[in-house]
PDB file of N, CA and C in Angstrom:
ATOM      1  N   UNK A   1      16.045 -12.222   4.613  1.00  0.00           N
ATOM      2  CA  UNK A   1      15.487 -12.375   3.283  1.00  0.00           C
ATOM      3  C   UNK A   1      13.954 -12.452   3.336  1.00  0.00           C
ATOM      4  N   UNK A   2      13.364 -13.511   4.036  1.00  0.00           N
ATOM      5  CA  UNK A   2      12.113 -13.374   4.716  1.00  0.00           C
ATOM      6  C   UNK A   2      11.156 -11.906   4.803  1.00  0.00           C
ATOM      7  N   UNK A   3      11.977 -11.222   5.471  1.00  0.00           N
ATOM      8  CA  UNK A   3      11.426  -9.802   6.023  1.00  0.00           C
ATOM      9  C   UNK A   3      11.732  -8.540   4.677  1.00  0.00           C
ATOM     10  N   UNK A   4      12.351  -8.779   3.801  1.00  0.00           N
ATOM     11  CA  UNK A   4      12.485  -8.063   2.797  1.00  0.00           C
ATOM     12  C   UNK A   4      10.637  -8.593   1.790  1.00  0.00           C
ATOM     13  N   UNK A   5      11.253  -9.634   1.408  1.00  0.00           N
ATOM     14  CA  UNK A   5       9.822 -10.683   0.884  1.00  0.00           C
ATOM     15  C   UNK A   5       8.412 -10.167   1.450  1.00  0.00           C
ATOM     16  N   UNK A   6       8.320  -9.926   2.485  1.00  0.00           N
ATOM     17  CA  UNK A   6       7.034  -9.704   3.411  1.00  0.00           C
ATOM     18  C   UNK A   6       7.240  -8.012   3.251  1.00  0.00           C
ATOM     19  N   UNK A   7       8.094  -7.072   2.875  1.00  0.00           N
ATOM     20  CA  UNK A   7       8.029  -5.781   2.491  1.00  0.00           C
ATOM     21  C   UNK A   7       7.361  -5.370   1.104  1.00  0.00           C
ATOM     22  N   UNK A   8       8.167  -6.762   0.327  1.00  0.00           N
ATOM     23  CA  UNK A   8       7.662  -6.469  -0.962  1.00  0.00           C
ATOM     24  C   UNK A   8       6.157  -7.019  -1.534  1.00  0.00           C
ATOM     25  N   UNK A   9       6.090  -7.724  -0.239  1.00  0.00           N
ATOM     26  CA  UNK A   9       3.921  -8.432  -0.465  1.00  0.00           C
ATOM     27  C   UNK A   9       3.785  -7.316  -0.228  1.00  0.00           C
ATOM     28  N   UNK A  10       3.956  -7.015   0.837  1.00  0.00           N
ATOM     29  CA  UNK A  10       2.786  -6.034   1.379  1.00  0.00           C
ATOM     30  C   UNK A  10       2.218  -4.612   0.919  1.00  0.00           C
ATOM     31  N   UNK A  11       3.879  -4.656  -0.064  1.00  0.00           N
ATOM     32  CA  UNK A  11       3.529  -3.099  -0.451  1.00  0.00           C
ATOM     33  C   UNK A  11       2.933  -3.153  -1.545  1.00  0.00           C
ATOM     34  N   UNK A  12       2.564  -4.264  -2.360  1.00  0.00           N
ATOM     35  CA  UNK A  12       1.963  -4.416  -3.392  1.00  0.00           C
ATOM     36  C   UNK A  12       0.393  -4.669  -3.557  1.00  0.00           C
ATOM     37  N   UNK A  13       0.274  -4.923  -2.214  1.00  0.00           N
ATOM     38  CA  UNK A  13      -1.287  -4.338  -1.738  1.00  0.00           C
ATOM     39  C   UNK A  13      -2.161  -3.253  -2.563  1.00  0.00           C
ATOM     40  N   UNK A  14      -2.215  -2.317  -2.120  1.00  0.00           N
ATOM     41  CA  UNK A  14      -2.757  -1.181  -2.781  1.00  0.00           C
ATOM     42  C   UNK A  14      -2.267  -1.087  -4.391  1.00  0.00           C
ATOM     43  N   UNK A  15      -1.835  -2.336  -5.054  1.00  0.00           N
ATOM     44  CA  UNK A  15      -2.184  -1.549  -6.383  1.00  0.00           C
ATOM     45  C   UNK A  15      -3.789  -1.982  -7.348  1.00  0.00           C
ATOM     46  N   UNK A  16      -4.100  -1.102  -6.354  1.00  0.00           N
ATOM     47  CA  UNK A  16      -5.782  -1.318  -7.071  1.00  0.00           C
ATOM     48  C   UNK A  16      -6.440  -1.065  -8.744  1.00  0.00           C
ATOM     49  N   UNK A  17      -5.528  -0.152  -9.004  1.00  0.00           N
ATOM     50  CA  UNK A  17      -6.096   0.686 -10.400  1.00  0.00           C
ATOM     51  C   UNK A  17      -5.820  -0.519 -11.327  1.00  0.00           C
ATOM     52  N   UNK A  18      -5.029  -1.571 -11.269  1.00  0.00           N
ATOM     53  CA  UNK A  18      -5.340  -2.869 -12.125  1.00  0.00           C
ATOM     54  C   UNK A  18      -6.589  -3.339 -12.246  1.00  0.00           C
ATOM     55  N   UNK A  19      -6.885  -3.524 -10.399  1.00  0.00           N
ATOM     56  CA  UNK A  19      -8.108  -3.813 -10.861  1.00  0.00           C
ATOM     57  C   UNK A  19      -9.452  -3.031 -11.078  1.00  0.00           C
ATOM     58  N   UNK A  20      -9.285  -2.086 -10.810  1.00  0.00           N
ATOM     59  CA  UNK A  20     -10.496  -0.973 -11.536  1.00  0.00           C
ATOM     60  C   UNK A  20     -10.015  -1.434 -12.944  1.00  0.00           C
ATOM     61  N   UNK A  21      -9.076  -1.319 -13.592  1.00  0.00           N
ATOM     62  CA  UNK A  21      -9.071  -0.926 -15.077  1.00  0.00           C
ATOM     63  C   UNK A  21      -9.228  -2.126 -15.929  1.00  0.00           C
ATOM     64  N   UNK A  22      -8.873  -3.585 -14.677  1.00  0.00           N
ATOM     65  CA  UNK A  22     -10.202  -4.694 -15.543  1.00  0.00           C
ATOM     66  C   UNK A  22     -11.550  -4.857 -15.094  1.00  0.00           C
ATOM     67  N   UNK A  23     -11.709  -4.521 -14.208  1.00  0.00           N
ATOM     68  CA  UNK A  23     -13.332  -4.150 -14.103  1.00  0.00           C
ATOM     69  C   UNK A  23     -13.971  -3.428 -14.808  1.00  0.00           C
ATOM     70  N   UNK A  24     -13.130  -1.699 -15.122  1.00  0.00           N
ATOM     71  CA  UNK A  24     -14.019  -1.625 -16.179  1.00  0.00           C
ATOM     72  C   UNK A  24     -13.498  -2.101 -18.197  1.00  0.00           C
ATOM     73  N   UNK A  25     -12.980  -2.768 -17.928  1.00  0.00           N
ATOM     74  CA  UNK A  25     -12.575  -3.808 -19.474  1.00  0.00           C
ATOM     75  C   UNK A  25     -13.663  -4.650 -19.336  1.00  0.00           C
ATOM     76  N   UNK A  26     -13.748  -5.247 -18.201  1.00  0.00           N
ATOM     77  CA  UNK A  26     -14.895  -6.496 -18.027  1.00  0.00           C
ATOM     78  C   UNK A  26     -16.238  -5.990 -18.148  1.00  0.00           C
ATOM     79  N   UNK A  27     -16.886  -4.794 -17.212  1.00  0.00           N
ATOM     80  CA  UNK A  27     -17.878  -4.380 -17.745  1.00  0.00           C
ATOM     81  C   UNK A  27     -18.260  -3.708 -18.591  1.00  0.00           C
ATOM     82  N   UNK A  28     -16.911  -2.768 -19.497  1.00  0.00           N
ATOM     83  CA  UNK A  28     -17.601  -2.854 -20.520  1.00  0.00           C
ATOM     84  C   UNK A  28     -17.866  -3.433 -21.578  1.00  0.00           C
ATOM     85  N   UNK A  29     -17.459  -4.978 -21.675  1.00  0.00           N
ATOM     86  CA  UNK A  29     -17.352  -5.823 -22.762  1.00  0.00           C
ATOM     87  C   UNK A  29     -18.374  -6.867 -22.369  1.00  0.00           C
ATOM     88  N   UNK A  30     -19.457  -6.643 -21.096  1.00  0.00           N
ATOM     89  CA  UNK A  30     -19.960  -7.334 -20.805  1.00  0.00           C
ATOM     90  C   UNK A  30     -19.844  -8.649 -20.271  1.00  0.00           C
ATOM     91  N   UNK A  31     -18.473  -8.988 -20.004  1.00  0.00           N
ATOM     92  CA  UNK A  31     -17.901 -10.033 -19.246  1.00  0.00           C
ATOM     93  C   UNK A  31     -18.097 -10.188 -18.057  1.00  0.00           C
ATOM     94  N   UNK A  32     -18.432  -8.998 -17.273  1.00  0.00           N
ATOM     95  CA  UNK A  32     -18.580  -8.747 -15.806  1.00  0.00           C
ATOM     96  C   UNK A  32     -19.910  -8.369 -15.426  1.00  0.00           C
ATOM     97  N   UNK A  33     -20.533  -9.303 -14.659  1.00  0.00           N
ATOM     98  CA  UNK A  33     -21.851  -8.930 -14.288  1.00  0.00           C
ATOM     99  C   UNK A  33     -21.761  -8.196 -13.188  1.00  0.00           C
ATOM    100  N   UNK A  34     -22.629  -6.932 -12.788  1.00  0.00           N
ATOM    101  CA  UNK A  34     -22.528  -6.354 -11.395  1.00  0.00           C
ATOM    102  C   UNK A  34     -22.331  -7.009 -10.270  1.00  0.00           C
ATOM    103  N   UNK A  35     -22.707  -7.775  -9.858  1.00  0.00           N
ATOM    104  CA  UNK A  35     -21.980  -8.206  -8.557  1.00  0.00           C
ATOM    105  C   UNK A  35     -20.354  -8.454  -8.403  1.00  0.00           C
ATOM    106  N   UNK A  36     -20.141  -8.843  -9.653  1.00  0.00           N
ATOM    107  CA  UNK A  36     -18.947  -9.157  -9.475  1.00  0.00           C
ATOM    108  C   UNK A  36     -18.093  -8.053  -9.547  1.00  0.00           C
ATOM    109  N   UNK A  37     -18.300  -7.045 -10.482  1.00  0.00           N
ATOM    110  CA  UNK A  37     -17.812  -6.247 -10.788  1.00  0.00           C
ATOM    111  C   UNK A  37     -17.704  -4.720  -9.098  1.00  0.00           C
ATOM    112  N   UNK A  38     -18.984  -5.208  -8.586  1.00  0.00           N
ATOM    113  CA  UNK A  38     -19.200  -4.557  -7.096  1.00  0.00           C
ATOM    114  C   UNK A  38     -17.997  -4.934  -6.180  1.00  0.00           C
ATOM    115  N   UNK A  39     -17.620  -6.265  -6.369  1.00  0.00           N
ATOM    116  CA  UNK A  39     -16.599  -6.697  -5.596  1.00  0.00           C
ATOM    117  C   UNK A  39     -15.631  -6.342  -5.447  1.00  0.00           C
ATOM    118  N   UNK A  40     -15.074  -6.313  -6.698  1.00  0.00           N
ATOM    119  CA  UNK A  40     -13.953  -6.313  -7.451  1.00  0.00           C
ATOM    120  C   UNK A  40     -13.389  -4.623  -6.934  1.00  0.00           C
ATOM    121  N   UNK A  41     -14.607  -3.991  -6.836  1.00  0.00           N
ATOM    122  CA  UNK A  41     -14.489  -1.755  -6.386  1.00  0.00           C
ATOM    123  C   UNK A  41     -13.850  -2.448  -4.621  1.00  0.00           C
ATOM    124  N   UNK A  42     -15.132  -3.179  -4.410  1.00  0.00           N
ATOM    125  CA  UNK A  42     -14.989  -3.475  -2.765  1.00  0.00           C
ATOM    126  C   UNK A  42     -13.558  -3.584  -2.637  1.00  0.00           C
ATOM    127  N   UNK A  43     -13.113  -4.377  -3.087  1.00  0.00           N
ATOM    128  CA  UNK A  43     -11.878  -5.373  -2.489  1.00  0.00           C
ATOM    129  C   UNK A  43     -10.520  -4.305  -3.052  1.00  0.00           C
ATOM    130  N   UNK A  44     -10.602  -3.060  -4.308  1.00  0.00           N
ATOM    131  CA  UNK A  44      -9.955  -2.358  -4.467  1.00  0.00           C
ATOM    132  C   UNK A  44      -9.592  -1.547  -3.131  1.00  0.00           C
ATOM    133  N   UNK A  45     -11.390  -0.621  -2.794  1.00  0.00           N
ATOM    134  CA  UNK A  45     -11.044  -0.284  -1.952  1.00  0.00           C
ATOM    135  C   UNK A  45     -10.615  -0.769  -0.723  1.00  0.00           C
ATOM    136  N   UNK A  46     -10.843  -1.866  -0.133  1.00  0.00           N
ATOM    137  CA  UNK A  46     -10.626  -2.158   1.019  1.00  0.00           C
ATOM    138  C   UNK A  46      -9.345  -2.227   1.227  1.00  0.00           C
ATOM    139  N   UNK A  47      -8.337  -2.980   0.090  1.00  0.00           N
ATOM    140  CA  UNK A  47      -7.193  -2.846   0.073  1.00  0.00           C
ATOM    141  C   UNK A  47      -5.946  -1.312   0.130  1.00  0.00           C
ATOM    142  N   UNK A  48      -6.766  -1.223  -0.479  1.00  0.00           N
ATOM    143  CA  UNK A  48      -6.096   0.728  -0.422  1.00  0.00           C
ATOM    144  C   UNK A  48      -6.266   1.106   0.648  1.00  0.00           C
ATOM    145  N   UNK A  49      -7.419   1.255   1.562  1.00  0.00           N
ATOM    146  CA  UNK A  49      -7.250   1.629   3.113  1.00  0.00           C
ATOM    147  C   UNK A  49      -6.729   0.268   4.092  1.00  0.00           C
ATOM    148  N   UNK A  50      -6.094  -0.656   3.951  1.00  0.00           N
ATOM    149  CA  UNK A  50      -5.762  -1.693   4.993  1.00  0.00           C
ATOM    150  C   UNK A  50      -4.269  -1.386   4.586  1.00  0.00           C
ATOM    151  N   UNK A  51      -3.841  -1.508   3.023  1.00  0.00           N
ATOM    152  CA  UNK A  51      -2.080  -1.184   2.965  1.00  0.00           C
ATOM    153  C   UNK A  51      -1.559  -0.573   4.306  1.00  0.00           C
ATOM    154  N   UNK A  52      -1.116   0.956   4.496  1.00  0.00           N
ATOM    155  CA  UNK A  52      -0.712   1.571   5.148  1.00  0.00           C
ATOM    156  C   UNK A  52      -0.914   0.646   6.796  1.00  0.00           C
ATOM    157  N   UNK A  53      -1.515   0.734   7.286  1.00  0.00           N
ATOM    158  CA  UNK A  53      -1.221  -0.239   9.044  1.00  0.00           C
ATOM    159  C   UNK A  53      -0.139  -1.483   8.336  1.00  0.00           C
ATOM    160  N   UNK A  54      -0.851  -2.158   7.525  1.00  0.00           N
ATOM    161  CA  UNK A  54       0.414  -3.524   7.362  1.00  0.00           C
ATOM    162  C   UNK A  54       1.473  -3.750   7.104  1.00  0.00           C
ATOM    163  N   UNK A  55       2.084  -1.979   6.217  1.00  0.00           N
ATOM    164  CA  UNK A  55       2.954  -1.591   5.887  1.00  0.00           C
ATOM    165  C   UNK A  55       3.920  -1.348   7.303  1.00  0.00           C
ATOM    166  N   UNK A  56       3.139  -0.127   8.057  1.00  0.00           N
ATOM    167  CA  UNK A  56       3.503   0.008   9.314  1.00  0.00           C
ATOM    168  C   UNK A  56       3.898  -1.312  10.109  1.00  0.00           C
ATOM    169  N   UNK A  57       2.850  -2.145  10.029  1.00  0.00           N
ATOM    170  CA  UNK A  57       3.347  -3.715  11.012  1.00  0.00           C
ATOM    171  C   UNK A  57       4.628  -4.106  10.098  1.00  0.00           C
ATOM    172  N   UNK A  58       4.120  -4.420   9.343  1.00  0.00           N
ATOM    173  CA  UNK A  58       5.845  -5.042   8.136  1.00  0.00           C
ATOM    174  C   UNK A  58       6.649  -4.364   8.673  1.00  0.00           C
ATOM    175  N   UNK A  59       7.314  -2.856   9.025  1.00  0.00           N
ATOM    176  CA  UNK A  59       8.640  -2.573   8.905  1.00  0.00           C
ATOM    177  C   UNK A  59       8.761  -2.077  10.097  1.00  0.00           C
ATOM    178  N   UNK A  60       7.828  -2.417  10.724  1.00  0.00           N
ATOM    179  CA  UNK A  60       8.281  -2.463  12.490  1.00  0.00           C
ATOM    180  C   UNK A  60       8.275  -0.868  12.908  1.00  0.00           C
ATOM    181  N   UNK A  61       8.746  -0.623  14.617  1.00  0.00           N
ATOM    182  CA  UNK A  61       8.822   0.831  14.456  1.00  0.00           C
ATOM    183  C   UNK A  61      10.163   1.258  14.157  1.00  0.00           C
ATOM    184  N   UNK A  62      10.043   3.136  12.820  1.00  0.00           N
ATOM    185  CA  UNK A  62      10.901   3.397  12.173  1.00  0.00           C
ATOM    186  C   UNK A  62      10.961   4.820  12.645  1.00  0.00           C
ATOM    187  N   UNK A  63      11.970   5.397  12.942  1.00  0.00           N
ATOM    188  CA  UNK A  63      11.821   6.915  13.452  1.00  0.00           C
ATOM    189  C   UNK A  63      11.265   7.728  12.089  1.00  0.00           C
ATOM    190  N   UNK A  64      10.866   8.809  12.616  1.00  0.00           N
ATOM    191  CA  UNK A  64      10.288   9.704  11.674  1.00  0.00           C
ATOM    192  C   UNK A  64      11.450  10.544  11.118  1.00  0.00           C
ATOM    193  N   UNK A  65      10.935  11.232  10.272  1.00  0.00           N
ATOM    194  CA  UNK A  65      12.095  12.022   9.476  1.00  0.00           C
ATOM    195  C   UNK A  65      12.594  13.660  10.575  1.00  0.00           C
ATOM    196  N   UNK A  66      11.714  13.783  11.038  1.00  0.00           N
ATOM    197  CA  UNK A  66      12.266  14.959  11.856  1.00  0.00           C
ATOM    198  C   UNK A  66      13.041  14.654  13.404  1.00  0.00           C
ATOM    199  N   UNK A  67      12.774  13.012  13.775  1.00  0.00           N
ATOM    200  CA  UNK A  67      13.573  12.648  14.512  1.00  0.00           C
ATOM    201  C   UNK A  67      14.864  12.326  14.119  1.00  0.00           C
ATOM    202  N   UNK A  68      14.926  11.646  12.733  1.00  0.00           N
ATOM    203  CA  UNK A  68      16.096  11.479  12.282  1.00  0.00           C
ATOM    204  C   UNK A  68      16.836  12.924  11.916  1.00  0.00           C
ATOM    205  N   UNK A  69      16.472  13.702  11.823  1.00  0.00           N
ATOM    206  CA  UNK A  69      17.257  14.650  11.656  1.00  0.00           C
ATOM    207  C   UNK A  69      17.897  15.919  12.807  1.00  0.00           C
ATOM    208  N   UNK A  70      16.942  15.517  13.985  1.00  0.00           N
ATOM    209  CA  UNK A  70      17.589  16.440  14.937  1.00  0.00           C
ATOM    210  C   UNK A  70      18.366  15.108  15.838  1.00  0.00           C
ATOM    211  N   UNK A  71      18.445  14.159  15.399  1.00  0.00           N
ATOM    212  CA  UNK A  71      19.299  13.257  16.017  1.00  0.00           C
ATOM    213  C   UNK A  71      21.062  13.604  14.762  1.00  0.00           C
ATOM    214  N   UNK A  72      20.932  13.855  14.114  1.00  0.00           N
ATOM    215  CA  UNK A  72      22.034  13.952  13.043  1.00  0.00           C
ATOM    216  C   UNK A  72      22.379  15.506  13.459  1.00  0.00           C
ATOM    217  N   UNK A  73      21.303  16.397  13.803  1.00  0.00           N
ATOM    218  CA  UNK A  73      21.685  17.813  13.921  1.00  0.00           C
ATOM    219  C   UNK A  73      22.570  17.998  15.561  1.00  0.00           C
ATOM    220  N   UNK A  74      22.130  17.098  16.289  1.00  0.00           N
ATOM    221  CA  UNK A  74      22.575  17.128  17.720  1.00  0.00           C
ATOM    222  C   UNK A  74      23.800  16.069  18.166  1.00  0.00           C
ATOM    223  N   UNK A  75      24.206  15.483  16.976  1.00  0.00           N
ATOM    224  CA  UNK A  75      25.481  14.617  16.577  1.00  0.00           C
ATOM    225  C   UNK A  75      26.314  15.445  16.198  1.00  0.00           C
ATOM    226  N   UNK A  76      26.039  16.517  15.293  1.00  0.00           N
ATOM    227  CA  UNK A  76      27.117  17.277  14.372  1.00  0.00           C
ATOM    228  C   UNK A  76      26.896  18.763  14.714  1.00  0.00           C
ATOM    229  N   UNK A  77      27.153  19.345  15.319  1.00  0.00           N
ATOM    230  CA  UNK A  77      26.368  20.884  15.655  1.00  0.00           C
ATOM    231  C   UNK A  77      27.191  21.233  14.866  1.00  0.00           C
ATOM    232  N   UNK A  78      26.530  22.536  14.048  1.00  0.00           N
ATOM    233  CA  UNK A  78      27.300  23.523  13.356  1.00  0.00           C
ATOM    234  C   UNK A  78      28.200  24.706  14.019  1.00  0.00           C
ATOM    235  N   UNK A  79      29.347  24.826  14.117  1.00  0.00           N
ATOM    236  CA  UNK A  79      29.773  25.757  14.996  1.00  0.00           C
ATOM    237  C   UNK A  79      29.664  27.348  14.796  1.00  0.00           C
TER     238      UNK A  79
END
């Protein structure tokens, strides 16, 4: 249950465009002063490029799709 939980943090990482789309609500209503609003891009992006490795660490190693399939093709040969 644990390891499902820690699938579903992690993948929720990268949803950045929330916060672009109150950053720009905030700056343009003047709520958001530039620095903050600088951050706010920062920490979008940073998150969008860190997802993917943590994703990878979260679900451990997973065969690829073309391994999985010549493992299924070399199980079942077509005669």
């Amino acid at each position: 249950m644990r390891q499902k939980a820690c699938w579903w943090g992690v993948g929720m990482i990268p949803r950045g465009e929330v916060g672009l789309v109150f950053a720009w609500i905030g700056s343009a209503s003047g709520i958001l002063d530039k620095p903050l609003e600088v951050s706010i891009i920062i920490m979008v992006i940073l998150t969008t490029f860190l997802a993917p490795p943590f994703l990878r660490i979260a679900f451990g190693k997973t065969e690829s799709v073309a391994e999985t399939l010549e493992s299924k093709d070399s199980a079942n040969p077509i005669p």
